[in-house]
PDB file of N, CA and C in Angstrom:
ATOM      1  N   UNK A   1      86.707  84.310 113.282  1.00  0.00           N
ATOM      2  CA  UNK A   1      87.448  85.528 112.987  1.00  0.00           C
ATOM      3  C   UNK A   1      86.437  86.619 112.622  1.00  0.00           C
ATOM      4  N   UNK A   2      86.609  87.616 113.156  1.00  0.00           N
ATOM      5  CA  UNK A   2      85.629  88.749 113.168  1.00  0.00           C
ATOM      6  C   UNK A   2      85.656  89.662 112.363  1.00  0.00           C
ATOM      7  N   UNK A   3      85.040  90.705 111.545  1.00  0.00           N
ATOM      8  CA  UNK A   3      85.723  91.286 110.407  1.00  0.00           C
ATOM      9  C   UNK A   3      86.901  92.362 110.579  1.00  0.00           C
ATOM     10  N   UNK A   4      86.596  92.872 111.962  1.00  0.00           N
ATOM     11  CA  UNK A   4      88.507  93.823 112.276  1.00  0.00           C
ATOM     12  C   UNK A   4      89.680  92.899 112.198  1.00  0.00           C
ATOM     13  N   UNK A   5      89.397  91.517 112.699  1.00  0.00           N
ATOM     14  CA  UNK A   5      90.832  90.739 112.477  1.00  0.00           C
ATOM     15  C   UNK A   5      91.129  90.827 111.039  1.00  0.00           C
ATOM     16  N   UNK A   6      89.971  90.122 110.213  1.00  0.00           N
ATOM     17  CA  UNK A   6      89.970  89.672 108.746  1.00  0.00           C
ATOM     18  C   UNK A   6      90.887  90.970 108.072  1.00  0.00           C
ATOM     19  N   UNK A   7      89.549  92.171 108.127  1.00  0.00           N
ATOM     20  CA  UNK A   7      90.377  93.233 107.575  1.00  0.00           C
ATOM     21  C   UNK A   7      92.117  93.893 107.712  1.00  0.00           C
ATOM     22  N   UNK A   8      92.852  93.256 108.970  1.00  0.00           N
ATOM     23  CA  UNK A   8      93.910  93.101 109.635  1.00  0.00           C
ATOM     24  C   UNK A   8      94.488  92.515 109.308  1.00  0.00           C
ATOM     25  N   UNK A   9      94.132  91.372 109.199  1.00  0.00           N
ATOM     26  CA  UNK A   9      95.092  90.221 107.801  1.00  0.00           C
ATOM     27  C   UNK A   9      95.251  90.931 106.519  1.00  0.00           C
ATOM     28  N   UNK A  10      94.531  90.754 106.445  1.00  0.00           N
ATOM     29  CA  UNK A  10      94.254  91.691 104.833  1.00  0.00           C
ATOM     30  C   UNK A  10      95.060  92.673 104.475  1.00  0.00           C
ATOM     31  N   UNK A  11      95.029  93.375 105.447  1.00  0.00           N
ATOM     32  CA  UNK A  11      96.290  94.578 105.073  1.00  0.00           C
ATOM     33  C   UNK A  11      97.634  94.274 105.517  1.00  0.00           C
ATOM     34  N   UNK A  12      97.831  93.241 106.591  1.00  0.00           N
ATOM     35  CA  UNK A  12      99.434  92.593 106.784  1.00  0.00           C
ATOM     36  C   UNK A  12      99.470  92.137 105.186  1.00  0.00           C
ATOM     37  N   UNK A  13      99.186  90.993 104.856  1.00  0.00           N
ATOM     38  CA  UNK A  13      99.615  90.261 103.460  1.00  0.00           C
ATOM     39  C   UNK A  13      99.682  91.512 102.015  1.00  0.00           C
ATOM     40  N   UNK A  14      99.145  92.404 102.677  1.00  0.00           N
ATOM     41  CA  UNK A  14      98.742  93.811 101.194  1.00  0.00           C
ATOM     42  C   UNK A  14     100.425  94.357 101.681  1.00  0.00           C
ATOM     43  N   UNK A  15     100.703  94.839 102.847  1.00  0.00           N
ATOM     44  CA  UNK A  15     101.966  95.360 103.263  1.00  0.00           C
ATOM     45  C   UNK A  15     102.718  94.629 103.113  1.00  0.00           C
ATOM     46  N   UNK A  16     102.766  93.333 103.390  1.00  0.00           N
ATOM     47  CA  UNK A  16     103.991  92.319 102.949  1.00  0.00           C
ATOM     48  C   UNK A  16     104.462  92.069 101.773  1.00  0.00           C
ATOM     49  N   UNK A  17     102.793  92.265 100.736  1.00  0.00           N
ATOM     50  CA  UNK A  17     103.592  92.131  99.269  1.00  0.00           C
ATOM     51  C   UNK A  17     104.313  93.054  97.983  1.00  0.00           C
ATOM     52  N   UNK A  18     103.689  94.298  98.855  1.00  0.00           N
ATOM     53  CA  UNK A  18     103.872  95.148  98.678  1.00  0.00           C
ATOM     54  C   UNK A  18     105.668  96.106  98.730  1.00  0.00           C
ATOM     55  N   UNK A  19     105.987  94.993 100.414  1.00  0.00           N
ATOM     56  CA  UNK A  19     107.392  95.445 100.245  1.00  0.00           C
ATOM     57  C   UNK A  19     107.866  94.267  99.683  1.00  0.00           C
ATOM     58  N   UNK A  20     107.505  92.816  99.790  1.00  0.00           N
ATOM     59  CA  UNK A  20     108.470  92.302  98.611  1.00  0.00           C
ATOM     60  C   UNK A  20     108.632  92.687  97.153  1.00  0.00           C
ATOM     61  N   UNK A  21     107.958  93.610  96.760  1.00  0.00           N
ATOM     62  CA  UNK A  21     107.727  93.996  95.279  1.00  0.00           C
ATOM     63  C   UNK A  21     108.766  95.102  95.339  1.00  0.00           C
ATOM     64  N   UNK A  22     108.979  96.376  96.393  1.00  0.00           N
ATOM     65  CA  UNK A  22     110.049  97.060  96.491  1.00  0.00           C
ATOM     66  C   UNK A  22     110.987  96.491  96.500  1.00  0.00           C
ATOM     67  N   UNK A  23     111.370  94.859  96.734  1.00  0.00           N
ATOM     68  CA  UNK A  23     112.580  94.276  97.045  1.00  0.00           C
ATOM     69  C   UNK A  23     113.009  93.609  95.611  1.00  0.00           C
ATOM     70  N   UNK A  24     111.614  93.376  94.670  1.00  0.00           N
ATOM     71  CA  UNK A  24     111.931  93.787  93.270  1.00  0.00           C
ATOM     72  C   UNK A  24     113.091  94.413  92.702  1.00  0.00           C
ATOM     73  N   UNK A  25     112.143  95.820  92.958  1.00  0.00           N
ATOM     74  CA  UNK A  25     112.054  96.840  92.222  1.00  0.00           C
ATOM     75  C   UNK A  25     113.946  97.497  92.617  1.00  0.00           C
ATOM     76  N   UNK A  26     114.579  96.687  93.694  1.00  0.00           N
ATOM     77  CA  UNK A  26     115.872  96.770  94.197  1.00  0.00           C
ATOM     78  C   UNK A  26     116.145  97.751  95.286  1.00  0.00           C
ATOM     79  N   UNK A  27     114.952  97.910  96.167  1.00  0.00           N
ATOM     80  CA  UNK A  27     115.397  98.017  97.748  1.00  0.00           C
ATOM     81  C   UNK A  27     115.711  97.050  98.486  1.00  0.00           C
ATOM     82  N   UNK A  28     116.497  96.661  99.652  1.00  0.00           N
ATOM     83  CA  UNK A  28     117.029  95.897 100.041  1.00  0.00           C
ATOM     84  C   UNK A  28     116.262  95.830 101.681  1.00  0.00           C
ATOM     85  N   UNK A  29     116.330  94.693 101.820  1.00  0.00           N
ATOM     86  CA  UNK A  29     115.248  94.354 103.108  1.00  0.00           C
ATOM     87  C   UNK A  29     114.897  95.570 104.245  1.00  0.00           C
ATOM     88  N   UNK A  30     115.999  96.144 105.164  1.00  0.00           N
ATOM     89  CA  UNK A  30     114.984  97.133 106.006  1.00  0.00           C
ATOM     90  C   UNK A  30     114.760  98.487 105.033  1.00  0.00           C
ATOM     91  N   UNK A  31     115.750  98.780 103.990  1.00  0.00           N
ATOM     92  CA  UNK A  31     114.910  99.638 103.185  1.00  0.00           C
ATOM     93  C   UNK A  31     114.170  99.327 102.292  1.00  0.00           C
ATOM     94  N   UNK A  32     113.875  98.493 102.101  1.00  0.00           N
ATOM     95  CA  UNK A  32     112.185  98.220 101.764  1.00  0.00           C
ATOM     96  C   UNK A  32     111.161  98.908 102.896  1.00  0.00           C
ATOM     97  N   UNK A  33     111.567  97.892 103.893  1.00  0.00           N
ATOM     98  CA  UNK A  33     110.276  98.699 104.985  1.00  0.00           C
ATOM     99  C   UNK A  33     110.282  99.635 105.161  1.00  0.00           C
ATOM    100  N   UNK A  34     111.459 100.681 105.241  1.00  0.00           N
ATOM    101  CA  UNK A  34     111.605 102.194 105.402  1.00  0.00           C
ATOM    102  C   UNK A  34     110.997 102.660 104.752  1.00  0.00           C
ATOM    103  N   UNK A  35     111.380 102.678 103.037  1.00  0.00           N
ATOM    104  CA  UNK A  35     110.272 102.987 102.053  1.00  0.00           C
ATOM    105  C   UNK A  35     108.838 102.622 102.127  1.00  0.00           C
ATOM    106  N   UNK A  36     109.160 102.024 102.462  1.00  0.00           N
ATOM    107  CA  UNK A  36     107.009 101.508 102.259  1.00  0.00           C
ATOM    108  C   UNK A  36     106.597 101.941 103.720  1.00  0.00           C
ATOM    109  N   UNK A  37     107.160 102.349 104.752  1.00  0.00           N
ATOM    110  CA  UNK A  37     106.559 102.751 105.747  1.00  0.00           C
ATOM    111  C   UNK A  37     106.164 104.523 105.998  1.00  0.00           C
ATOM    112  N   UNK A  38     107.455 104.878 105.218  1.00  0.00           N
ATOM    113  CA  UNK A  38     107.691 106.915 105.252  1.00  0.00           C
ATOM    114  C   UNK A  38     106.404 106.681 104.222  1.00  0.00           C
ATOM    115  N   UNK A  39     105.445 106.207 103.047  1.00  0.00           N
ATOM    116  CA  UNK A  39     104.560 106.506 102.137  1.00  0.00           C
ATOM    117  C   UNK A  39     103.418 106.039 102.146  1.00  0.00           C
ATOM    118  N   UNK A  40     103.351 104.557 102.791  1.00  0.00           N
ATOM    119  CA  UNK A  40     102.218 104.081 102.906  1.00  0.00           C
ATOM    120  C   UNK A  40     101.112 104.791 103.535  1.00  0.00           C
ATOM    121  N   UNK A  41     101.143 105.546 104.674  1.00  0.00           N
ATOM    122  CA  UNK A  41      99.832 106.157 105.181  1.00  0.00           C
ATOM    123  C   UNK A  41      99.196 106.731 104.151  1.00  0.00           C
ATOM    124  N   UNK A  42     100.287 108.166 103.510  1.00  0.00           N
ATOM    125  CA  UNK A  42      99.660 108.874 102.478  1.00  0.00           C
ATOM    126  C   UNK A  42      98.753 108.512 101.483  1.00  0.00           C
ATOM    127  N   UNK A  43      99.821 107.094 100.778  1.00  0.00           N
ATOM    128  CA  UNK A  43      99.118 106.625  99.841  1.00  0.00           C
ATOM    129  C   UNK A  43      98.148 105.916  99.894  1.00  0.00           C
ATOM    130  N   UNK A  44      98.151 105.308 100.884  1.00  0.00           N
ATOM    131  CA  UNK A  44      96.767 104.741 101.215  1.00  0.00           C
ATOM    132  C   UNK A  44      95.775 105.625 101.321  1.00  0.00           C
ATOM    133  N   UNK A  45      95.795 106.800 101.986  1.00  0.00           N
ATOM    134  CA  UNK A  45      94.525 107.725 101.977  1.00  0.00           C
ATOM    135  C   UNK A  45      94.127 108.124 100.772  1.00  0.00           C
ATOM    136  N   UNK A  46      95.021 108.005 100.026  1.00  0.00           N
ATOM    137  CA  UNK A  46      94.768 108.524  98.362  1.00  0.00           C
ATOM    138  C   UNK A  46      94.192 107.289  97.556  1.00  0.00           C
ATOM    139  N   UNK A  47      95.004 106.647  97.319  1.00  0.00           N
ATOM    140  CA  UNK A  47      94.448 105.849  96.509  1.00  0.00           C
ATOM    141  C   UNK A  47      93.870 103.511  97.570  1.00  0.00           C
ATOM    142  N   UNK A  48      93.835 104.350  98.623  1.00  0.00           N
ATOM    143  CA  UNK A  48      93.276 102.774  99.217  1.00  0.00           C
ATOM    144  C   UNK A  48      93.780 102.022  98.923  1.00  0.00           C
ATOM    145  N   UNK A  49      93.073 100.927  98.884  1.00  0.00           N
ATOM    146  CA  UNK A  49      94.105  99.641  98.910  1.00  0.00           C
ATOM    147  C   UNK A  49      93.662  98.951  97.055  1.00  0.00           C
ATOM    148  N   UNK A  50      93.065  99.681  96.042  1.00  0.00           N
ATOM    149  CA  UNK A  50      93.237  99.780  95.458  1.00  0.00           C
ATOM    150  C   UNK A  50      93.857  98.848  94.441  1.00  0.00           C
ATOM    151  N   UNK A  51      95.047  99.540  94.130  1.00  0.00           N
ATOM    152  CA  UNK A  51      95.909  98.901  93.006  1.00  0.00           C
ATOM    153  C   UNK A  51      96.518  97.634  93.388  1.00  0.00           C
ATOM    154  N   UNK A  52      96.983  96.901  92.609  1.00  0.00           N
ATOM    155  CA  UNK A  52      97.565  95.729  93.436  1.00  0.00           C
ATOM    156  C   UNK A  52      98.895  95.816  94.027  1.00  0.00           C
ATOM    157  N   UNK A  53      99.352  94.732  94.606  1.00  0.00           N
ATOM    158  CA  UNK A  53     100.845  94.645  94.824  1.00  0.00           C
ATOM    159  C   UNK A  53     101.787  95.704  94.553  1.00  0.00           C
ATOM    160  N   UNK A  54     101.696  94.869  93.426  1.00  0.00           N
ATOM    161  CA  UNK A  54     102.671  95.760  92.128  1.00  0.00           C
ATOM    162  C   UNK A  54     102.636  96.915  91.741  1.00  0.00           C
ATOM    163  N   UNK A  55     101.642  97.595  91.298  1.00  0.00           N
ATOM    164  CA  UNK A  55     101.489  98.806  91.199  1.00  0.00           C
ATOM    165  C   UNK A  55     101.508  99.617  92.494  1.00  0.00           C
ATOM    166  N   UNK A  56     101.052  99.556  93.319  1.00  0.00           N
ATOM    167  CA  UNK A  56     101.328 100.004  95.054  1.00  0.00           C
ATOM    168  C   UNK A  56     102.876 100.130  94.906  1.00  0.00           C
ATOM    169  N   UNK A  57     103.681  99.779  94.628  1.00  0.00           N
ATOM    170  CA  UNK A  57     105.047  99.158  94.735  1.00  0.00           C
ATOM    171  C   UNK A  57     105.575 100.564  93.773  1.00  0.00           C
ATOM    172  N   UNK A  58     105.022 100.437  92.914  1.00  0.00           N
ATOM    173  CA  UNK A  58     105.730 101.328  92.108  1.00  0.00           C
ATOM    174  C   UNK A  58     105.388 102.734  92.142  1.00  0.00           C
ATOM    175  N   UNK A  59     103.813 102.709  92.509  1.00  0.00           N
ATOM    176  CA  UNK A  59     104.000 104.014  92.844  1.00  0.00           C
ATOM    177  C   UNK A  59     104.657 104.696  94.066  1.00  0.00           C
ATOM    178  N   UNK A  60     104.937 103.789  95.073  1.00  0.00           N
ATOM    179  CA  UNK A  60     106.045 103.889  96.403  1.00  0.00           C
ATOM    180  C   UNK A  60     107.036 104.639  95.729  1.00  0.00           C
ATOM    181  N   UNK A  61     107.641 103.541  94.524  1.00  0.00           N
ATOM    182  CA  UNK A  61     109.185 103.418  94.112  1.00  0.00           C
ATOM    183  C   UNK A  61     109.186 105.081  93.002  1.00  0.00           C
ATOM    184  N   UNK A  62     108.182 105.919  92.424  1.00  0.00           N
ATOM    185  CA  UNK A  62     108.307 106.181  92.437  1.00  0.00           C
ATOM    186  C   UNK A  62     107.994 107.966  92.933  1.00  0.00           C
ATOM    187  N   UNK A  63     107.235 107.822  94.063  1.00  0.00           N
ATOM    188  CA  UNK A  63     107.516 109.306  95.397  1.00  0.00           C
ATOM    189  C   UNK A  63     108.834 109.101  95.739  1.00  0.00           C
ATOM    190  N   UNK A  64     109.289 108.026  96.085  1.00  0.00           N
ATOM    191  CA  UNK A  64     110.680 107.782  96.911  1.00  0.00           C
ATOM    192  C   UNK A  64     112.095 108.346  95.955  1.00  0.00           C
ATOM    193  N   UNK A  65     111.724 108.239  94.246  1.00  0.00           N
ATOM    194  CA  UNK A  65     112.746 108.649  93.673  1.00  0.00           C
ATOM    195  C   UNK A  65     112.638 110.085  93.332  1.00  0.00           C
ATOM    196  N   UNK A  66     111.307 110.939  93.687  1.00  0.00           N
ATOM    197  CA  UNK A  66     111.221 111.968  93.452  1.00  0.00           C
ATOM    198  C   UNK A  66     111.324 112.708  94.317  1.00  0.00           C
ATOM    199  N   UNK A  67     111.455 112.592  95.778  1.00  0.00           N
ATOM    200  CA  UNK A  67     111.461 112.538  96.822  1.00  0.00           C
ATOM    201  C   UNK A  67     113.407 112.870  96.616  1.00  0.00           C
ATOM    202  N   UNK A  68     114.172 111.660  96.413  1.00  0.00           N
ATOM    203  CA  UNK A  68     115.648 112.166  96.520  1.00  0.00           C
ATOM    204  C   UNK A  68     116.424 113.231  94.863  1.00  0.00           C
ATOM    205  N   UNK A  69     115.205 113.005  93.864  1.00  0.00           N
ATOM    206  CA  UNK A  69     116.419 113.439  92.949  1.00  0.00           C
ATOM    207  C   UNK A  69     116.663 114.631  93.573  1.00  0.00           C
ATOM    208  N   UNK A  70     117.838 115.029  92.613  1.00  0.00           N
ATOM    209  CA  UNK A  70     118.378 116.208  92.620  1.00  0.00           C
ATOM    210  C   UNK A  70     117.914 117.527  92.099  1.00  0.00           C
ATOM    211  N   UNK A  71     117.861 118.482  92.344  1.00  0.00           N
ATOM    212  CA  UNK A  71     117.347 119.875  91.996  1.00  0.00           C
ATOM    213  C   UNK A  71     118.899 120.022  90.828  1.00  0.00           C
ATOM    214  N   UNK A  72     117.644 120.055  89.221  1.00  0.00           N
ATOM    215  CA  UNK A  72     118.294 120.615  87.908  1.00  0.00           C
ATOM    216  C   UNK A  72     117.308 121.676  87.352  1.00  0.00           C
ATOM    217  N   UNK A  73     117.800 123.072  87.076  1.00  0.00           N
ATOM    218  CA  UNK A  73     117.563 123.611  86.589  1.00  0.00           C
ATOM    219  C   UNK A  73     116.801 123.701  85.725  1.00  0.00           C
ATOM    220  N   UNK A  74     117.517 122.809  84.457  1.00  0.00           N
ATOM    221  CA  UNK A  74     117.215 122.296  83.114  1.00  0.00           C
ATOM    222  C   UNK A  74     116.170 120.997  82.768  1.00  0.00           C
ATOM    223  N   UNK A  75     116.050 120.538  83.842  1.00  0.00           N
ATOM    224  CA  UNK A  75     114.489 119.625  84.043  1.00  0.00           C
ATOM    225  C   UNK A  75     113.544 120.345  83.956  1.00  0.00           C
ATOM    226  N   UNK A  76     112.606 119.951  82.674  1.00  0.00           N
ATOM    227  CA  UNK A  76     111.410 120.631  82.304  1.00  0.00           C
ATOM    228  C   UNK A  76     110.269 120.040  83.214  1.00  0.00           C
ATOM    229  N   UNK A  77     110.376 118.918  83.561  1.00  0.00           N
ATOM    230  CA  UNK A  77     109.429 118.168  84.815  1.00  0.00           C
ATOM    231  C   UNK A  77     109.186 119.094  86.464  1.00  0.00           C
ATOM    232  N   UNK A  78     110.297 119.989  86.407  1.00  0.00           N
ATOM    233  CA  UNK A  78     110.608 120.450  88.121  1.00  0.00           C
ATOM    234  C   UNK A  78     109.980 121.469  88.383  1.00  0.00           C
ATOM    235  N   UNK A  79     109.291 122.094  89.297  1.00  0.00           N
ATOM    236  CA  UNK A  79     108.232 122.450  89.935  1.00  0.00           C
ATOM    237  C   UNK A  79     108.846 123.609  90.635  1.00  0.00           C
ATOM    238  N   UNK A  80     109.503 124.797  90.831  1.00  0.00           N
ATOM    239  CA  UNK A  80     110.334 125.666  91.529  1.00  0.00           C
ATOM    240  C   UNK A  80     109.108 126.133  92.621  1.00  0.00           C
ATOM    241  N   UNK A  81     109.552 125.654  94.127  1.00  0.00           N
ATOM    242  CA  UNK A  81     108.549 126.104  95.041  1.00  0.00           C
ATOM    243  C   UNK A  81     109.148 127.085  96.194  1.00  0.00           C
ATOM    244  N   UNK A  82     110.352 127.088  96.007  1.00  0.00           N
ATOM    245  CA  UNK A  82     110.922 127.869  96.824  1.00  0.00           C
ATOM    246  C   UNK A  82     110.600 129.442  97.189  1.00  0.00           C
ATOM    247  N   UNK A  83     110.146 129.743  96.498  1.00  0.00           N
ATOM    248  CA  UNK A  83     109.829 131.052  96.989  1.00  0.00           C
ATOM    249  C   UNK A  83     108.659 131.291  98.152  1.00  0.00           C
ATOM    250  N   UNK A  84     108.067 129.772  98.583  1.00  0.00           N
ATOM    251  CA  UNK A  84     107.197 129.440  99.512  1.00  0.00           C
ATOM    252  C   UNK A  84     107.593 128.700 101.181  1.00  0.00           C
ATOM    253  N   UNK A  85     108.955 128.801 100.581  1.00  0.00           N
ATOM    254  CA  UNK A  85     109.594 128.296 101.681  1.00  0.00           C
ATOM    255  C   UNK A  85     109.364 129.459 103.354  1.00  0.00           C
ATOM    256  N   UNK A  86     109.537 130.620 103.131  1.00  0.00           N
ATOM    257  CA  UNK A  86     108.973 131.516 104.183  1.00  0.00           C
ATOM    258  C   UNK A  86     108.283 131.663 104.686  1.00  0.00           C
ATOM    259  N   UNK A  87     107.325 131.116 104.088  1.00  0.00           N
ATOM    260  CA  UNK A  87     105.655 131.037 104.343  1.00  0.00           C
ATOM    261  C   UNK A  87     105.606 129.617 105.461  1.00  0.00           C
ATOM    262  N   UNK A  88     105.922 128.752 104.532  1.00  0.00           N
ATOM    263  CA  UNK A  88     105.953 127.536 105.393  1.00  0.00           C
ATOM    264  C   UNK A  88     106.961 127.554 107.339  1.00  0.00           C
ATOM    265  N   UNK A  89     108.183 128.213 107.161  1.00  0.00           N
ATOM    266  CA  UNK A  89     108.554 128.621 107.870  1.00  0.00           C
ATOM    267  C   UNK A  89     107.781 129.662 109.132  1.00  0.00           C
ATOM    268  N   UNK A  90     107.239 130.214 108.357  1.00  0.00           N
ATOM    269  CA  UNK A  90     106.371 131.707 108.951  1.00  0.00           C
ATOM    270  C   UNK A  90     105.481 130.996 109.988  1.00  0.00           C
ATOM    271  N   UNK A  91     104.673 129.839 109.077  1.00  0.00           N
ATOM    272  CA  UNK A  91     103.733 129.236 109.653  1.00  0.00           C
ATOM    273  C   UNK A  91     103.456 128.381 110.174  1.00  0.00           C
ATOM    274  N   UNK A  92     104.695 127.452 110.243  1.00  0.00           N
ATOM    275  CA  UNK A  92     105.266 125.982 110.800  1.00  0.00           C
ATOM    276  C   UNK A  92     104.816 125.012 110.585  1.00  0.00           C
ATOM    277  N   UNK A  93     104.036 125.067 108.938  1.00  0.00           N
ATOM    278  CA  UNK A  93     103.399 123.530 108.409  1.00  0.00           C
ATOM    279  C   UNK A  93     104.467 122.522 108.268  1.00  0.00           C
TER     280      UNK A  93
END
C-alpha cells in the first residue's frame, strides 16, 4: 500500500467517524452525510484533520445550527450583515 492509498484510508475511517458522531449528536443517517458533506471541505481547510472524531463532529454540529437558526433581533451573539447583501449581489460572490 502506497502512501496516497494509506492517506485515503485514513480520511475514509476520519469521515466515517466523524459522521457516526453526528449520528450522536442526533442527525439521522443520510443527514448525517448531508451535514458532514455541505462542511467538511471548509473545515478541513481550516482546521485539517486535526481534532478528533468528536470534536470534528461538533464543530460540524455546530456551523450547521448556526447556519439554520433564526434571525432575532434581541440576540446579542448576531452579526447584522445585511446591508452587504448588494454588494454581494452587485458582484456575484
Amino acid at each position: 500500500m502506497d502512501y496516497i492509498e494509506s492517506r485515503r484510508l485514513i480520511n475514509k475511517h476520519y469521515a466515517q467517524g466523524v459522521i457516526e458522531e453526528l449520528q450522536q449528536l442526533g442527525y439521522h443517517g443520510e443527514q448525517a452525510k448531508n451535514v458532514f458533506f455541505r462542511h467538511y471541505k471548509g473545515m478541513k481547510r481550516v482546521f485539517g484533520l486535526e481534532p478528533n472524531v468528536s470534536e470534528f463532529a461538533k464543530l460540524i454540529d455546530e456551523f450547521e445550527r448556526g447556519m439554520n437558526r433564526k434571525y432575532n433581533e434581541n440576540d446579542p451573539n448576531r452579526i447584522y450583515i445585511g446591508h452587504l447583501r448588494h454588494i454581494v449581489k452587485k458582484n456575484k460572490i
